[in-house]
PDB file of N, CA and C in Angstrom:
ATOM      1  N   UNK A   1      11.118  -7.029  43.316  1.00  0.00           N
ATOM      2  CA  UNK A   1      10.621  -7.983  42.337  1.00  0.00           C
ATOM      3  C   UNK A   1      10.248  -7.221  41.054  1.00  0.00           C
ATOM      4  N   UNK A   2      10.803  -7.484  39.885  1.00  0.00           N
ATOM      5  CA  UNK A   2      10.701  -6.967  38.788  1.00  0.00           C
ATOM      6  C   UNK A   2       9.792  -7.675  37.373  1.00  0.00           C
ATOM      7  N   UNK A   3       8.420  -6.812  37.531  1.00  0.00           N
ATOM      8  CA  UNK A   3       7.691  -7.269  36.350  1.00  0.00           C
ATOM      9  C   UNK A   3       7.454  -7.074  34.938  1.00  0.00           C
ATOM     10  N   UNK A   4       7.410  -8.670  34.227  1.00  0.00           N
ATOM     11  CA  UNK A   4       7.228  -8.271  32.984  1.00  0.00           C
ATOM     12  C   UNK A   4       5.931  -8.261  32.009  1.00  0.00           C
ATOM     13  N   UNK A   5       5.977  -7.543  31.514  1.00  0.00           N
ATOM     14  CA  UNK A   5       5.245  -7.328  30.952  1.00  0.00           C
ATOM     15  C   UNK A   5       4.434  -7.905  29.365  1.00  0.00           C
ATOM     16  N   UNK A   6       3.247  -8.773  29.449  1.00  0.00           N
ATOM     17  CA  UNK A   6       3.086  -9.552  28.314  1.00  0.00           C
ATOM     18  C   UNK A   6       2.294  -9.023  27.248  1.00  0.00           C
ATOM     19  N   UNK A   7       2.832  -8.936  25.854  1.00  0.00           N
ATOM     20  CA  UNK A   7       1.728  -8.131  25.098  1.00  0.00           C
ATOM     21  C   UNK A   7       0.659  -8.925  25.042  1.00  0.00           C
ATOM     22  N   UNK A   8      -0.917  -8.188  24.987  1.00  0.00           N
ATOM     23  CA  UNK A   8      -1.546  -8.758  24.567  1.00  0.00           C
ATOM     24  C   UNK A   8      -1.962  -9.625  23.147  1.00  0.00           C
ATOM     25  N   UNK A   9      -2.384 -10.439  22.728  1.00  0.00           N
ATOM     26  CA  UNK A   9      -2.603 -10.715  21.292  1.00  0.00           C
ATOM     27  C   UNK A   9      -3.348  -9.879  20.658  1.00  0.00           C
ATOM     28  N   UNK A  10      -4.248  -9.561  21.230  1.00  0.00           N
ATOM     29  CA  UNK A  10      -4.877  -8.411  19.889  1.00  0.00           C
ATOM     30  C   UNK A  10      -4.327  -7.413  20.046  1.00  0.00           C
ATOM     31  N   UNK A  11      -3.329  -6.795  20.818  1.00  0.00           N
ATOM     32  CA  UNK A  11      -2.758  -5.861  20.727  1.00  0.00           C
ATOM     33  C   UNK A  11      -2.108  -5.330  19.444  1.00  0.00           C
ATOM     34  N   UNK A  12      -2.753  -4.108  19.145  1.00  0.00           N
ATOM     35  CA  UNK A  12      -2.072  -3.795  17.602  1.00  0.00           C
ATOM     36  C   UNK A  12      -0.368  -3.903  17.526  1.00  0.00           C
ATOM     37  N   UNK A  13       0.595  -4.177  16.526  1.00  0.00           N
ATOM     38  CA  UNK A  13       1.604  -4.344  16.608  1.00  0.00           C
ATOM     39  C   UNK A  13       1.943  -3.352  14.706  1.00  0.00           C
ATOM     40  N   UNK A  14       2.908  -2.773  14.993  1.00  0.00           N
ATOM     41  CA  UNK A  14       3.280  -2.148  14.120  1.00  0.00           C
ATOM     42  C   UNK A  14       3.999  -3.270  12.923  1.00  0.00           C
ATOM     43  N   UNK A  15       3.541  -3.604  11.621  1.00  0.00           N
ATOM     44  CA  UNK A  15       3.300  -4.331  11.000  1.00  0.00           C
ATOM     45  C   UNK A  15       4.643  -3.808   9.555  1.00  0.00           C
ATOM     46  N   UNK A  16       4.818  -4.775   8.969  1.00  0.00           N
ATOM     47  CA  UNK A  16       5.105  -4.940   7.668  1.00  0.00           C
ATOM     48  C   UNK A  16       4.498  -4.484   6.738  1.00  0.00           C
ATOM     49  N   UNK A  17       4.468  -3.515   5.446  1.00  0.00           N
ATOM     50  CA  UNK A  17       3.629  -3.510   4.359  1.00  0.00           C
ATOM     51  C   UNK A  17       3.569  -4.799   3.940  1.00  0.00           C
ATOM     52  N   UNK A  18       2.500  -4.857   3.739  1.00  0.00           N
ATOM     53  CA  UNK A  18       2.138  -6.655   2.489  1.00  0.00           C
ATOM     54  C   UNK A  18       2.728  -6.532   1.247  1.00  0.00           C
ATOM     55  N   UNK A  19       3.339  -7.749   1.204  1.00  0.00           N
ATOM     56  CA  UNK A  19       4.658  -7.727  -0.650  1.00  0.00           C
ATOM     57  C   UNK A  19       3.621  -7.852  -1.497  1.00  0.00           C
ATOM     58  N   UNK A  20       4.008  -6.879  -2.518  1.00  0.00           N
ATOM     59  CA  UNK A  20       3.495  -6.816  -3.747  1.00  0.00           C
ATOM     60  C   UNK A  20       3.077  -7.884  -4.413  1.00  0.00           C
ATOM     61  N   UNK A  21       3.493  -9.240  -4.043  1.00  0.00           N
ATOM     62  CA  UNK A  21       2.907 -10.555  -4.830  1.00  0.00           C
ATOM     63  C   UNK A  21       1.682 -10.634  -3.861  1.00  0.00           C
ATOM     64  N   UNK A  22       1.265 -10.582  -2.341  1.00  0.00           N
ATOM     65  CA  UNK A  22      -0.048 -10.823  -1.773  1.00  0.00           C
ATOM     66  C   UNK A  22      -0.631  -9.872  -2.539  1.00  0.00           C
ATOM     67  N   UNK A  23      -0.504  -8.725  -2.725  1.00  0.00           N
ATOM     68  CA  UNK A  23      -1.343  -7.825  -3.044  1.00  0.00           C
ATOM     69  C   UNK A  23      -1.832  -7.786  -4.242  1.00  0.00           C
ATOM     70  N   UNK A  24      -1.221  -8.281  -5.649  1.00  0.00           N
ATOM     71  CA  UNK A  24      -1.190  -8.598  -6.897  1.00  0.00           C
ATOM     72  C   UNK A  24      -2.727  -9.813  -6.325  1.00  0.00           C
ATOM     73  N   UNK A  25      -2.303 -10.484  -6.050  1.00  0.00           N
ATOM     74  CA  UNK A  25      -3.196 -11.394  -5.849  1.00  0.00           C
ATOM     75  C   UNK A  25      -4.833 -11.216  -4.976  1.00  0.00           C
ATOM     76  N   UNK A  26      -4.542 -10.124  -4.005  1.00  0.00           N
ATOM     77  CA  UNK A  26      -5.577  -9.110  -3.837  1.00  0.00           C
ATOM     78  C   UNK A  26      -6.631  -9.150  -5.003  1.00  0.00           C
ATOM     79  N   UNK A  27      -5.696  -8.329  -6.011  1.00  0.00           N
ATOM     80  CA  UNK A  27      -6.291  -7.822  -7.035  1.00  0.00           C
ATOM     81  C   UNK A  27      -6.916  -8.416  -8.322  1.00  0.00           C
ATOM     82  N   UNK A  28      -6.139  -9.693  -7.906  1.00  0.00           N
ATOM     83  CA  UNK A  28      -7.008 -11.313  -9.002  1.00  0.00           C
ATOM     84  C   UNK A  28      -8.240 -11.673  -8.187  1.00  0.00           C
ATOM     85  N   UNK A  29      -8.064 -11.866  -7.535  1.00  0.00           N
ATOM     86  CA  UNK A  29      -9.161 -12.461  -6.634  1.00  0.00           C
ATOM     87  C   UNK A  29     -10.561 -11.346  -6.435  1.00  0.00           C
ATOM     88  N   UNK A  30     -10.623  -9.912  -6.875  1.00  0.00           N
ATOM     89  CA  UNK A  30     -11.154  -9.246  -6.403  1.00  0.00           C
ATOM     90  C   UNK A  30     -11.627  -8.297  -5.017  1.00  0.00           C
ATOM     91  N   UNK A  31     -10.218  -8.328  -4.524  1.00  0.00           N
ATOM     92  CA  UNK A  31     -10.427  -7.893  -3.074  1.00  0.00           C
ATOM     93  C   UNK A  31      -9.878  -6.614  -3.097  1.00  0.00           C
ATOM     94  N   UNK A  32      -9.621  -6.009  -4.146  1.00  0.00           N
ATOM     95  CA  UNK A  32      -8.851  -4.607  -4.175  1.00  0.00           C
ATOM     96  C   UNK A  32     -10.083  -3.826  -4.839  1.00  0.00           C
ATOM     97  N   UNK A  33      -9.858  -2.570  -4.909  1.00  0.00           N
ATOM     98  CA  UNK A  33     -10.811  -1.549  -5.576  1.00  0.00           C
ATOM     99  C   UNK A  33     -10.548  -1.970  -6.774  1.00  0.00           C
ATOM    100  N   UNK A  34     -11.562  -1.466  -7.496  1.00  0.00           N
ATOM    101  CA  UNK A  34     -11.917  -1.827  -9.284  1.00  0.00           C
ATOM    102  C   UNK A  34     -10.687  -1.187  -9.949  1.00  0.00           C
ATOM    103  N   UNK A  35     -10.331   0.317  -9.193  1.00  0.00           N
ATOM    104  CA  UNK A  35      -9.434   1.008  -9.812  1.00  0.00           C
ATOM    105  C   UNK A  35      -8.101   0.654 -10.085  1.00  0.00           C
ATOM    106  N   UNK A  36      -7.593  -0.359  -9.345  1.00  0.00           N
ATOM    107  CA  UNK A  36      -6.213  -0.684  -9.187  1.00  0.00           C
ATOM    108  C   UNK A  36      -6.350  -1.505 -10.541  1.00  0.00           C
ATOM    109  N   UNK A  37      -5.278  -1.828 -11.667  1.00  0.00           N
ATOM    110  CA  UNK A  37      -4.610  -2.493 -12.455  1.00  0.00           C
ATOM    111  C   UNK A  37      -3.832  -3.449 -11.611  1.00  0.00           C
ATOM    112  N   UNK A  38      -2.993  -3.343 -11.132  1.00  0.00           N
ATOM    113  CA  UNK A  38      -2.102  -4.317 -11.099  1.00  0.00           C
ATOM    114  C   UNK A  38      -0.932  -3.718  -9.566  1.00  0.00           C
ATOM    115  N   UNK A  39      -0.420  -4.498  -8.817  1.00  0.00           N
ATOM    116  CA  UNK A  39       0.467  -4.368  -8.200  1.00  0.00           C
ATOM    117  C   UNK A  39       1.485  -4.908  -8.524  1.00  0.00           C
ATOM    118  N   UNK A  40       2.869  -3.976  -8.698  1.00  0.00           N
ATOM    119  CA  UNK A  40       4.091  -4.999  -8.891  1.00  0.00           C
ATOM    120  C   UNK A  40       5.202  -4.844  -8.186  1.00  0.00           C
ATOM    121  N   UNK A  41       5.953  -5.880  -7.897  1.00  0.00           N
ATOM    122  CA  UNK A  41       7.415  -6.217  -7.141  1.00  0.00           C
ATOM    123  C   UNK A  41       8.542  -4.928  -7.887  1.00  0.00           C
ATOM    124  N   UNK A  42       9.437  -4.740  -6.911  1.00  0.00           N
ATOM    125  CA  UNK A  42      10.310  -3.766  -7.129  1.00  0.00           C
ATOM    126  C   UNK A  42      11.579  -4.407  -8.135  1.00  0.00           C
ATOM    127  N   UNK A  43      12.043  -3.708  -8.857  1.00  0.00           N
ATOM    128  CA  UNK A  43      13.224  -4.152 -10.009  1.00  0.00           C
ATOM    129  C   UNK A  43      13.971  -3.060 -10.413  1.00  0.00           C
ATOM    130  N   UNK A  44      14.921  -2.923  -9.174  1.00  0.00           N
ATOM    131  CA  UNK A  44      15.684  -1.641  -9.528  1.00  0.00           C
ATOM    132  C   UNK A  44      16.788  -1.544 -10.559  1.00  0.00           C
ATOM    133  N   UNK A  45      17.257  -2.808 -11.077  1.00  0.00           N
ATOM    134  CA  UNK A  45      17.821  -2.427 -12.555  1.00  0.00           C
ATOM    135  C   UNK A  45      17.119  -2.126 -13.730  1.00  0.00           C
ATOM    136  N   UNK A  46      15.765  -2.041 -13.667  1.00  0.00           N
ATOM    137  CA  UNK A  46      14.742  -1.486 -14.439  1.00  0.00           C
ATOM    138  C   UNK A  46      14.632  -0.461 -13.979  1.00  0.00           C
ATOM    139  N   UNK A  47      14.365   0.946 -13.070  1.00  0.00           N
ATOM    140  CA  UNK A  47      14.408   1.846 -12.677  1.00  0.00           C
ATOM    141  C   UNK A  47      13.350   1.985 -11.593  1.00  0.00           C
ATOM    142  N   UNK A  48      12.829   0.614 -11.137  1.00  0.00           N
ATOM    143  CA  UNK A  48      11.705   0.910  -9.853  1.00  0.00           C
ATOM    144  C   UNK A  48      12.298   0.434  -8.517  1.00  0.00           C
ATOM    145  N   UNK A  49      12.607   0.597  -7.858  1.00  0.00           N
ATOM    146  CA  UNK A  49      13.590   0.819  -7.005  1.00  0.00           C
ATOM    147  C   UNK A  49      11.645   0.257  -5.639  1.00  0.00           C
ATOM    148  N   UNK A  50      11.339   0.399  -5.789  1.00  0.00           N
ATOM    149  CA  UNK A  50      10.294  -0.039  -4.664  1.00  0.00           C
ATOM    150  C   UNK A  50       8.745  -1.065  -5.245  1.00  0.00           C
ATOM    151  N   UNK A  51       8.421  -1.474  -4.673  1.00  0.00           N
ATOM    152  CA  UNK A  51       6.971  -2.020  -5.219  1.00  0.00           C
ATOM    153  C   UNK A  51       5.968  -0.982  -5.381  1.00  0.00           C
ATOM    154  N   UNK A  52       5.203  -1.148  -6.155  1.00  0.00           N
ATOM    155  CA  UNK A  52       4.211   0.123  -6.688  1.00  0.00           C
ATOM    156  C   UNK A  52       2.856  -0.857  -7.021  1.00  0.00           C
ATOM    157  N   UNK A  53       1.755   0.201  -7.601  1.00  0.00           N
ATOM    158  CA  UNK A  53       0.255   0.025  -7.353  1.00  0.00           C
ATOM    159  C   UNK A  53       0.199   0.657  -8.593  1.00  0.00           C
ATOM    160  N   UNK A  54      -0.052   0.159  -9.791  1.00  0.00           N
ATOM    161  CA  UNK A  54      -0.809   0.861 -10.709  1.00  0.00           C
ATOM    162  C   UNK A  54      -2.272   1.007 -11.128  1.00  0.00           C
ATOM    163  N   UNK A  55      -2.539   1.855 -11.728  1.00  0.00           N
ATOM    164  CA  UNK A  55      -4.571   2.252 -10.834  1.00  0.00           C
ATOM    165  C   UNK A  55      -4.493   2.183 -12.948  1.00  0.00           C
ATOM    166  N   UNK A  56      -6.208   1.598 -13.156  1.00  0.00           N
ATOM    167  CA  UNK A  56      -6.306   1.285 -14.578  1.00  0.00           C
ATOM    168  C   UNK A  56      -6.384   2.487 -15.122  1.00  0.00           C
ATOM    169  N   UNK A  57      -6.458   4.246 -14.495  1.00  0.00           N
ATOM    170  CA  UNK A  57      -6.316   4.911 -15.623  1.00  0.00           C
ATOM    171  C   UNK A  57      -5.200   5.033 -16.989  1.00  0.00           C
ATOM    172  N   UNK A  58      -4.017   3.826 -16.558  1.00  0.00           N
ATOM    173  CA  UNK A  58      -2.871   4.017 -17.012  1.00  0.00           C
ATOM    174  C   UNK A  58      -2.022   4.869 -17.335  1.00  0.00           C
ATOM    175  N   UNK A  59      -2.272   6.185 -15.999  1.00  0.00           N
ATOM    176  CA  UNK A  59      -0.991   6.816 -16.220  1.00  0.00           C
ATOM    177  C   UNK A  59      -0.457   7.566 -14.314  1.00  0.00           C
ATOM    178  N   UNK A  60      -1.389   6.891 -13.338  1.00  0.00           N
ATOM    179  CA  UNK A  60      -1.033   7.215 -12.340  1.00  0.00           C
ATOM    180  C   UNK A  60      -0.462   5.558 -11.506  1.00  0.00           C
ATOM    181  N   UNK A  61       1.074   5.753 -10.551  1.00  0.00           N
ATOM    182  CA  UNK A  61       1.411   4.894 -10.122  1.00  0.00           C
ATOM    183  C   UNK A  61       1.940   5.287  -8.856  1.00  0.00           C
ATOM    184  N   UNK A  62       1.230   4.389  -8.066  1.00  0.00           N
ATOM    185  CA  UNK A  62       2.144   4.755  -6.604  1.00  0.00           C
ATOM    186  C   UNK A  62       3.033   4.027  -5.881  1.00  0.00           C
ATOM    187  N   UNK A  63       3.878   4.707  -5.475  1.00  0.00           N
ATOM    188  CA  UNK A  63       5.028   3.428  -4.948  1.00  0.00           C
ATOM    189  C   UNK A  63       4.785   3.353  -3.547  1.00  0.00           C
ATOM    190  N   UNK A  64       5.106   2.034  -2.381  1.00  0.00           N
ATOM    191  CA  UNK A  64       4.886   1.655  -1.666  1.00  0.00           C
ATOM    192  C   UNK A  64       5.116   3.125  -0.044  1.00  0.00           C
ATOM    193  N   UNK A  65       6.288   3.899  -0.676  1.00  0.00           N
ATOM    194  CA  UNK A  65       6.364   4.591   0.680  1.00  0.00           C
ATOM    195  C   UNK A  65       5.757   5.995   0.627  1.00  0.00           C
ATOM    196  N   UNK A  66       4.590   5.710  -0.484  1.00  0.00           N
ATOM    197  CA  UNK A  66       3.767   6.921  -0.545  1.00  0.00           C
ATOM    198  C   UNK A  66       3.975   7.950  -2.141  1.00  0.00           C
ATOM    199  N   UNK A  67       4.829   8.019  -2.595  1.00  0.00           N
ATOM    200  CA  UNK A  67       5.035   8.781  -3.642  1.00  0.00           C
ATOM    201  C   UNK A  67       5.064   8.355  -4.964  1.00  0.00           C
ATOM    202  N   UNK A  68       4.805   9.478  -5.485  1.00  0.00           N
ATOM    203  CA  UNK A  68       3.743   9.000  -7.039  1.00  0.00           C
ATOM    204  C   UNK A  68       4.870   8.478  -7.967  1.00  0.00           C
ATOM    205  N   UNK A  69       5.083   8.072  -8.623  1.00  0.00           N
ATOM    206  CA  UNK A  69       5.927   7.667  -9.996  1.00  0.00           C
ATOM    207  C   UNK A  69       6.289   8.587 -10.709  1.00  0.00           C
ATOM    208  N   UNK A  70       5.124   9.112 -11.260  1.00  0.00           N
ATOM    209  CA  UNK A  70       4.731   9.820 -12.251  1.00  0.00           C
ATOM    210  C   UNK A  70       4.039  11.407 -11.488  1.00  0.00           C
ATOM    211  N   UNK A  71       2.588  11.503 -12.315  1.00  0.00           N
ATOM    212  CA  UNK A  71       1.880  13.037 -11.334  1.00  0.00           C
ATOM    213  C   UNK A  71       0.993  12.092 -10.359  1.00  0.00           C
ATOM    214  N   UNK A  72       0.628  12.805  -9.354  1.00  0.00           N
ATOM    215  CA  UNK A  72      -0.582  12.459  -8.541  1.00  0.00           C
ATOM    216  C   UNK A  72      -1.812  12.528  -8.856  1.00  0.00           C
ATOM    217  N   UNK A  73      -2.557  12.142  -7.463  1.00  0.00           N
ATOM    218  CA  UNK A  73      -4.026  12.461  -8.410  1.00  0.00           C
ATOM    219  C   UNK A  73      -4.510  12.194  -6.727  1.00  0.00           C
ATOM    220  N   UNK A  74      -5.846  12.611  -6.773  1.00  0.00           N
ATOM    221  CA  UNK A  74      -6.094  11.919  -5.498  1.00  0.00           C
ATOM    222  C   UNK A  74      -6.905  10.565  -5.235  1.00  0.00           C
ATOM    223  N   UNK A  75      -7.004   9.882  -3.880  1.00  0.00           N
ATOM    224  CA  UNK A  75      -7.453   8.783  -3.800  1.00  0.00           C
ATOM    225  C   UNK A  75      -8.735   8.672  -3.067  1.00  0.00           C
ATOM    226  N   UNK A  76      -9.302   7.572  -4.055  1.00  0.00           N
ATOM    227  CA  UNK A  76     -10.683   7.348  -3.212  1.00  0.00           C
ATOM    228  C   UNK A  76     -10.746   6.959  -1.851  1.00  0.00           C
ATOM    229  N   UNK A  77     -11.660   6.608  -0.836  1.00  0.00           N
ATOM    230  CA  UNK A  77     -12.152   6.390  -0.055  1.00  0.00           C
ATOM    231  C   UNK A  77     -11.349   5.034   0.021  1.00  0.00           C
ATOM    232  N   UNK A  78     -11.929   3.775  -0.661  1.00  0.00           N
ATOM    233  CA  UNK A  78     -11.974   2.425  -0.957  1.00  0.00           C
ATOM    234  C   UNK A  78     -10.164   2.572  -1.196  1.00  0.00           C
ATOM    235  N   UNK A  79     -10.181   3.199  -1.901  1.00  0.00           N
ATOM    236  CA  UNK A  79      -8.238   3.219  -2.357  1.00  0.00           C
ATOM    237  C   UNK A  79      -7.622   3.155  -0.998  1.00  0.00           C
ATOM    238  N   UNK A  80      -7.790   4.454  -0.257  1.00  0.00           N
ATOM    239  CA  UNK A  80      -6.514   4.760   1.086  1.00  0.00           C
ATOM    240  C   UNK A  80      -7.243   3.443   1.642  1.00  0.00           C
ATOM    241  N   UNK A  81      -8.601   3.020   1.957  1.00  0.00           N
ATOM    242  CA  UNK A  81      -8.861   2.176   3.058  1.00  0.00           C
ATOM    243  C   UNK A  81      -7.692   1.000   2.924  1.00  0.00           C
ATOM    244  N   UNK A  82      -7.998   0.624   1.214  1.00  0.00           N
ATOM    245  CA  UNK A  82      -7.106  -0.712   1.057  1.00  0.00           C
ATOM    246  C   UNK A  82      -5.580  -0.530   0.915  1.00  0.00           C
ATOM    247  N   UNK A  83      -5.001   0.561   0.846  1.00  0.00           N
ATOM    248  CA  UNK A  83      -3.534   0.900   0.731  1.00  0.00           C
ATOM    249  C   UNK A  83      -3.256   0.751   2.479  1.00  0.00           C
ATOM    250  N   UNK A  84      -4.080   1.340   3.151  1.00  0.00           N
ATOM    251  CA  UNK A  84      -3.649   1.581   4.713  1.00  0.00           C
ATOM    252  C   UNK A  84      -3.845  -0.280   5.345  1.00  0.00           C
ATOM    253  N   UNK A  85      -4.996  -0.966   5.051  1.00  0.00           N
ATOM    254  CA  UNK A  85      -4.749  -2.059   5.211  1.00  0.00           C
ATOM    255  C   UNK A  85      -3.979  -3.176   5.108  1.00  0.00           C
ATOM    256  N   UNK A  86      -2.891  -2.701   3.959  1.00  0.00           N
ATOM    257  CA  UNK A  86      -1.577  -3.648   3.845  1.00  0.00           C
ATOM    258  C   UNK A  86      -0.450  -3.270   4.288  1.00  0.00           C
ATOM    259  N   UNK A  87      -0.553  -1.967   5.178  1.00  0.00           N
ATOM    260  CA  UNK A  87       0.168  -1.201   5.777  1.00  0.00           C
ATOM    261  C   UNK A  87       1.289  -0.408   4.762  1.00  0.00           C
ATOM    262  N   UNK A  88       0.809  -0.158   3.811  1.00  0.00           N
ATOM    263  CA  UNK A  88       1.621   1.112   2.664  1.00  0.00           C
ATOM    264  C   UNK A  88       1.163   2.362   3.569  1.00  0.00           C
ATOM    265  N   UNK A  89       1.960   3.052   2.647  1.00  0.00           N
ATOM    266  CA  UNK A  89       1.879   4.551   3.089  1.00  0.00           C
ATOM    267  C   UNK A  89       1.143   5.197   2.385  1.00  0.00           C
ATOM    268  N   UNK A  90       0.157   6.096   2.711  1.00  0.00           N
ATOM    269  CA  UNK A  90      -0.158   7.125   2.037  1.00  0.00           C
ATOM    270  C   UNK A  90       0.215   8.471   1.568  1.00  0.00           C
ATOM    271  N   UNK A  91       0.316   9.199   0.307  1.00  0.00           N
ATOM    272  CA  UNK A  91       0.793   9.966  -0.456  1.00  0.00           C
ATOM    273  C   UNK A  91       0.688  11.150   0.472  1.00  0.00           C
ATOM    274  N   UNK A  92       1.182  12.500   0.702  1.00  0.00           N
ATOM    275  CA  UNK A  92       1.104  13.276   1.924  1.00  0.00           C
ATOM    276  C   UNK A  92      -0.084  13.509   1.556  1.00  0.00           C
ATOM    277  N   UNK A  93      -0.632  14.686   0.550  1.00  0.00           N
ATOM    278  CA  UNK A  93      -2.109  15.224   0.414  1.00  0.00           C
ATOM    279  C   UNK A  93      -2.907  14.306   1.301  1.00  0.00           C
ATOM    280  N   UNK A  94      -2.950  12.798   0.952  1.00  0.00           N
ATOM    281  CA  UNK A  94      -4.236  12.137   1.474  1.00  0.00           C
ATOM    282  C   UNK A  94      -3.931  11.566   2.718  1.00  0.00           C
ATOM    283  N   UNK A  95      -2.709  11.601   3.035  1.00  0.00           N
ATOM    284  CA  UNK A  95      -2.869  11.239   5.046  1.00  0.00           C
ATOM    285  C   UNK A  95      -3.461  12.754   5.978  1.00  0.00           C
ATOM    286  N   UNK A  96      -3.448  13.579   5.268  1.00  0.00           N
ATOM    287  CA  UNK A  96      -3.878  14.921   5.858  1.00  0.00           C
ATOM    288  C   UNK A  96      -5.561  14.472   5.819  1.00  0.00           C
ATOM    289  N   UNK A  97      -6.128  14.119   4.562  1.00  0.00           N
ATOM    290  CA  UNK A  97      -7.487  13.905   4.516  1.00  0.00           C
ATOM    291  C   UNK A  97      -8.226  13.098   5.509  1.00  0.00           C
ATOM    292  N   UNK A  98      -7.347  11.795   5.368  1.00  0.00           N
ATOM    293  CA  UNK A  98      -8.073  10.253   6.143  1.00  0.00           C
ATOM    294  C   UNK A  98      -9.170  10.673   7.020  1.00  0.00           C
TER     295      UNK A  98
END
């Protein structure tokens, strides 16, 4: 007799990153860190090829599978918490930190 096996519901399940329009909206609503500007959708005939996170210093941007745009910088506390919560990736330096 051969058993199967049922996942549980709260069982963690390896997830989707959240699209850049939930997350944009995150960031209207106030549910993102102060630091973030803006999240935007990917437009690779413009040259962004992935969804990205721009932070209001206006000159650091991160794209969804961890890597910077531009230079790096490192991330706050509040930053990785809410990047890891929509299931993005973190930049290498700061998955070493977490």
């Amino acid at each position: 007799m051969e058993r199967h096996l049922v996942p549980l519901r709260n069982q963690q399940r390896e997830q989707s990153p959240s699209p850049a329009n939930q997350m944009q909206r995150q960031v209207q609503c106030g549910y993102s860190p102060r630091t973030v500007d803006r999240v935007d959708q990917a437009y690779p005939t413009r040259g962004d090829p992935q969804d990205h996170i721009h932070f209001k210093d206006g000159r650091h941007v991160l794209n969804q599978d961890g890597t910077w745009k531009h230079d790096g910088r490192s991330l706050s506390r509040e930053e990785k918490k809410w990047i890891t919560e929509n299931n993005w990736t973190l930049p290498k330096q700061d998955e070493k930190k977490k």
